[in-house]
N, C-alpha and C. Protein backbone atom coordinates (compact mmCIF):
# COMPACT_ATOMS: atom_id res chain seq x y z
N UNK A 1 14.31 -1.07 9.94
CA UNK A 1 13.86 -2.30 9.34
C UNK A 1 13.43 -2.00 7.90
N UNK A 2 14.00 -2.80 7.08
CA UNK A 2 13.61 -2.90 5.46
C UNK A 2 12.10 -3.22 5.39
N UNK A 3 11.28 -2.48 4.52
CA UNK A 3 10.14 -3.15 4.03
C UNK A 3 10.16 -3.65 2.52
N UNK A 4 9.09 -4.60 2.29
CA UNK A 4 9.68 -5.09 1.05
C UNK A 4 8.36 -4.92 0.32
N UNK A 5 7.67 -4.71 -0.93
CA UNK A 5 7.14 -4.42 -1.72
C UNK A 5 6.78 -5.64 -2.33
N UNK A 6 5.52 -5.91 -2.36
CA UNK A 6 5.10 -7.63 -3.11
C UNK A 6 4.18 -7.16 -4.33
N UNK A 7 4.11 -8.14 -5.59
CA UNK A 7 3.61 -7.86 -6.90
C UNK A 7 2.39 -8.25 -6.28
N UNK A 8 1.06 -8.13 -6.72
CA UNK A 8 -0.10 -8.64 -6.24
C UNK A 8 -1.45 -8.73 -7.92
N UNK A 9 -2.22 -9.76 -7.11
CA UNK A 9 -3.14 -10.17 -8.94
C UNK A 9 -3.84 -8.41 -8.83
N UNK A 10 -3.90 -8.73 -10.46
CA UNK A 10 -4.28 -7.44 -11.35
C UNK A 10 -6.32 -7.41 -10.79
N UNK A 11 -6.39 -6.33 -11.42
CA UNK A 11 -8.52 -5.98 -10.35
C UNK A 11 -8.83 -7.66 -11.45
N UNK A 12 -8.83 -7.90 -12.03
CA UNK A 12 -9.45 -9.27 -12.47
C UNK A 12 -9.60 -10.15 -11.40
N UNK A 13 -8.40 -10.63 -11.25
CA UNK A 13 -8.08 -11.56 -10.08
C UNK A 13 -8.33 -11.56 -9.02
N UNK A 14 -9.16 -10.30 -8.60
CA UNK A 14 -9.42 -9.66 -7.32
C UNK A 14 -10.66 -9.65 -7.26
N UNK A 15 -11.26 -9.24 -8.74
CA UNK A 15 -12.95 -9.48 -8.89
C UNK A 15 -13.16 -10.96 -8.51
N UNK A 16 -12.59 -11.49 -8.98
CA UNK A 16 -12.68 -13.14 -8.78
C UNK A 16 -12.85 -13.59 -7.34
N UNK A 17 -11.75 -12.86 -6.36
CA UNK A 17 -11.57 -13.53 -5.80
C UNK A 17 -13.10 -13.20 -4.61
N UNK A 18 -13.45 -11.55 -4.57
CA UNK A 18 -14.43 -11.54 -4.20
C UNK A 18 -15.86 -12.09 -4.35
N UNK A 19 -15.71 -13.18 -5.60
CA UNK A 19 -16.84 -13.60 -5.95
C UNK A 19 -16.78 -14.80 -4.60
N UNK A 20 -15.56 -15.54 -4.26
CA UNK A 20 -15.17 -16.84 -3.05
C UNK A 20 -15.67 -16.41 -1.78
N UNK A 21 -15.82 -15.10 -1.55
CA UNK A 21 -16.31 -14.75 -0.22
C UNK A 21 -14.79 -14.46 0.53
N UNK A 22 -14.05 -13.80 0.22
CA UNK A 22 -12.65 -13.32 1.03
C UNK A 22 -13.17 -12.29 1.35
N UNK A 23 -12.45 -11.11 1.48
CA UNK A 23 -12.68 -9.87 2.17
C UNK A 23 -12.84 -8.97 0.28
N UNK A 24 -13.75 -8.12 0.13
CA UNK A 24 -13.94 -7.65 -0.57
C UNK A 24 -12.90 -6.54 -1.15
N UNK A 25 -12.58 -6.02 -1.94
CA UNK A 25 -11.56 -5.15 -2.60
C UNK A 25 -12.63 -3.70 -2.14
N UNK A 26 -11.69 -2.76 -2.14
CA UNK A 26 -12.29 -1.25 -2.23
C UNK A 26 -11.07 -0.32 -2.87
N UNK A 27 -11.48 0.33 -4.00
CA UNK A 27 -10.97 0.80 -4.28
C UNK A 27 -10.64 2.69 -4.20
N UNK A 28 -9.58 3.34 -3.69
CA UNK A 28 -9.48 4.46 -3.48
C UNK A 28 -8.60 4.95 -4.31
N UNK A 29 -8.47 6.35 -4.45
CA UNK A 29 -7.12 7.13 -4.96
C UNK A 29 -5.78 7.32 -4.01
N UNK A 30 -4.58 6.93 -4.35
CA UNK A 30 -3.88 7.33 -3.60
C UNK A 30 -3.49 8.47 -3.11
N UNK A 31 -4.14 9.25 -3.65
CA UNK A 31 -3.89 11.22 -3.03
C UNK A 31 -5.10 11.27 -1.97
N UNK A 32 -6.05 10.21 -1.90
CA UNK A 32 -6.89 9.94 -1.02
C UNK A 32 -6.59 9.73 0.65
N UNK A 33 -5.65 8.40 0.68
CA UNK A 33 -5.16 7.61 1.29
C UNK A 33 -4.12 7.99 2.33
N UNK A 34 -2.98 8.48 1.33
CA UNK A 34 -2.04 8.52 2.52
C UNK A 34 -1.55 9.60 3.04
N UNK A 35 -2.43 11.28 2.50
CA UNK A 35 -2.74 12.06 4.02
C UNK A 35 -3.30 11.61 5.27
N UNK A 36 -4.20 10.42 4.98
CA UNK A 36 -4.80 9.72 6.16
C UNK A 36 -4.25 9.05 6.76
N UNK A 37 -3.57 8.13 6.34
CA UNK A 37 -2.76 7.20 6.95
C UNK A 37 -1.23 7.85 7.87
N UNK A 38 -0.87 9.10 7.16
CA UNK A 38 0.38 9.67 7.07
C UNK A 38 0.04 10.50 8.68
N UNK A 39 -1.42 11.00 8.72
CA UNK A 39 -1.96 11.51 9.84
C UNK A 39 -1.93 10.95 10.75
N UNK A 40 -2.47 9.43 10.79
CA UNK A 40 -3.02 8.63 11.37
C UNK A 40 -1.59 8.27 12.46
N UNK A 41 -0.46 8.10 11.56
CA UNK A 41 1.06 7.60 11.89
C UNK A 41 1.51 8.78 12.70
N UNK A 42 1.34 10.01 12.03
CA UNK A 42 2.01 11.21 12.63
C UNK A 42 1.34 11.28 14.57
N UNK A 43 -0.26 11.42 14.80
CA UNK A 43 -1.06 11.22 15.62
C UNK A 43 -0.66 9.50 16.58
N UNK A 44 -0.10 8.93 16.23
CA UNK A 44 0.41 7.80 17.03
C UNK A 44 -0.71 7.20 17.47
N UNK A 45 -2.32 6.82 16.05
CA UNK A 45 -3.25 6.21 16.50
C UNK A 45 -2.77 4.87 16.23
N UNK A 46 -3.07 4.07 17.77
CA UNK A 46 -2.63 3.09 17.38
C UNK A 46 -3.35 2.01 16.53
N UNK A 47 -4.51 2.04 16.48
CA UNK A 47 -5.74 1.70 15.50
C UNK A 47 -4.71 1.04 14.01
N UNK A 48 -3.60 2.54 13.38
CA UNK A 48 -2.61 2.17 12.59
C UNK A 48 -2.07 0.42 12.94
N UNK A 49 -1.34 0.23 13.77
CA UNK A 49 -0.72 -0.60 13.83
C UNK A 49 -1.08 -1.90 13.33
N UNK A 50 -2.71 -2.47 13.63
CA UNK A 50 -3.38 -3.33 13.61
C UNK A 50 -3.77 -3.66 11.63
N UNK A 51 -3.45 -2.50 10.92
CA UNK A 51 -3.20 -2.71 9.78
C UNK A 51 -1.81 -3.11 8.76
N UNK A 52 -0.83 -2.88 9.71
CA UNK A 52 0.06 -2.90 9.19
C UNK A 52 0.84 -4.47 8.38
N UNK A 53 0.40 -5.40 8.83
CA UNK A 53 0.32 -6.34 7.61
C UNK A 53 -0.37 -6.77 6.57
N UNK A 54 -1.59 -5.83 6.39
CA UNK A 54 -2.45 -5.66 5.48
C UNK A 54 -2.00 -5.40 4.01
N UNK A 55 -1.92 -6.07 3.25
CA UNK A 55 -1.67 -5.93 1.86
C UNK A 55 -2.77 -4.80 1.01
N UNK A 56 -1.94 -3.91 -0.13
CA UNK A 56 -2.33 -3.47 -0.99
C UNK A 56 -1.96 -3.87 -2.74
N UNK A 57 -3.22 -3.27 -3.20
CA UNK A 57 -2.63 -3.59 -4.51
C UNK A 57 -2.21 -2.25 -5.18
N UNK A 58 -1.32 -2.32 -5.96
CA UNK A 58 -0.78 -0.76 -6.60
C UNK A 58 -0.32 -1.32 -8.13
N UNK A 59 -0.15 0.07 -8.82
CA UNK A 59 -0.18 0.02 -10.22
C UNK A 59 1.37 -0.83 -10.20
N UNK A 60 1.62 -1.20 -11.42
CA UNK A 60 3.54 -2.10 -12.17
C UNK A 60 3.72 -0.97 -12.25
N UNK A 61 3.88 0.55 -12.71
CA UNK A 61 4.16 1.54 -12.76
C UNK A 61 4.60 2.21 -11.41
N UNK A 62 3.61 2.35 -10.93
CA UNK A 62 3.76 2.89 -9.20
C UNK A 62 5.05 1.72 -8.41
N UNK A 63 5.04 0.54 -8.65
CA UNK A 63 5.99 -0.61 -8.16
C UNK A 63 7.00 -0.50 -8.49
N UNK A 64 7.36 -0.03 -9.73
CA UNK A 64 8.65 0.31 -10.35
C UNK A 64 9.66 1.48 -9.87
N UNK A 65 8.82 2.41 -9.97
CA UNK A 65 8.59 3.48 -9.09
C UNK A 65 9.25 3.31 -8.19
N UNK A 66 8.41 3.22 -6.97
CA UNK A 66 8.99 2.40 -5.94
C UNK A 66 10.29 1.83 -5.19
N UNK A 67 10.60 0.95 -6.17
CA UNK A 67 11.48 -0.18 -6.34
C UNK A 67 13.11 0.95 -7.06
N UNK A 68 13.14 2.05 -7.12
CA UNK A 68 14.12 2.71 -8.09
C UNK A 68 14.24 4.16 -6.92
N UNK A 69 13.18 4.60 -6.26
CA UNK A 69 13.20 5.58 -5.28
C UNK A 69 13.82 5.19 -3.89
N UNK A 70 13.49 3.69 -3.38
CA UNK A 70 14.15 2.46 -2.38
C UNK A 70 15.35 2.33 -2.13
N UNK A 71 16.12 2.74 -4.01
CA UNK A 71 17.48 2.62 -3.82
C UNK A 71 18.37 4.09 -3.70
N UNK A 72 17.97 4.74 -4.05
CA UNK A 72 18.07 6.51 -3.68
C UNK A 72 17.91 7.30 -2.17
N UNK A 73 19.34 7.46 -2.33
CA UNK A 73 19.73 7.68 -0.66
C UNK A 73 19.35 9.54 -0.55
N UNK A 74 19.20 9.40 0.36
CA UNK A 74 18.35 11.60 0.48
C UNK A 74 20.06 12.23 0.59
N UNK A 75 19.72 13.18 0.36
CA UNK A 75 21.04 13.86 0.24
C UNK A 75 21.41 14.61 1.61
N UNK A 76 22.77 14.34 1.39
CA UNK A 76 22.83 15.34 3.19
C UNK A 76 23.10 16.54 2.87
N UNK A 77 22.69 17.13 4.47
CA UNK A 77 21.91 18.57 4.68
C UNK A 77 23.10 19.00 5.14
């Protein structure tokens, strides 16, 4: 199954929005993150799953990124 990558508002828009009472922003490093998560997946906690439509926000840089690595097929072995 394809996943698809969504643009999301810049920390402004996010400060904002925590001022409405949504769920608050937290911000981490990604060298933080997804040994944990990558663990979390590898370990088959299912705890994972229950996040998995959870949106992040990431850099236009990192998205681009992204979006150019998506189309780059691994090379055969």
């Amino acid at each position: 199954m394809s996943t698809h990558l969504r643009v999301f508002p810049g920390l402004d828009e996010i400060d904002e929005r925590e001022l409405d009472g949504s769920d608050p922003a937290v911000r981490i490093r990604l060298g933080d993150l997804l040994p944990l998560v990558a663990l979390a997946q590898k370990l088959h906690f299912i705890w994972l799953k229950d996040f998995l439509d959870d949106e992040v926000c990431i850099s236009a840089d990192l998205h681009d990124v992204l979006q150019a690595f998506r189309g780059v097929k691994a090379p055969s072995a």
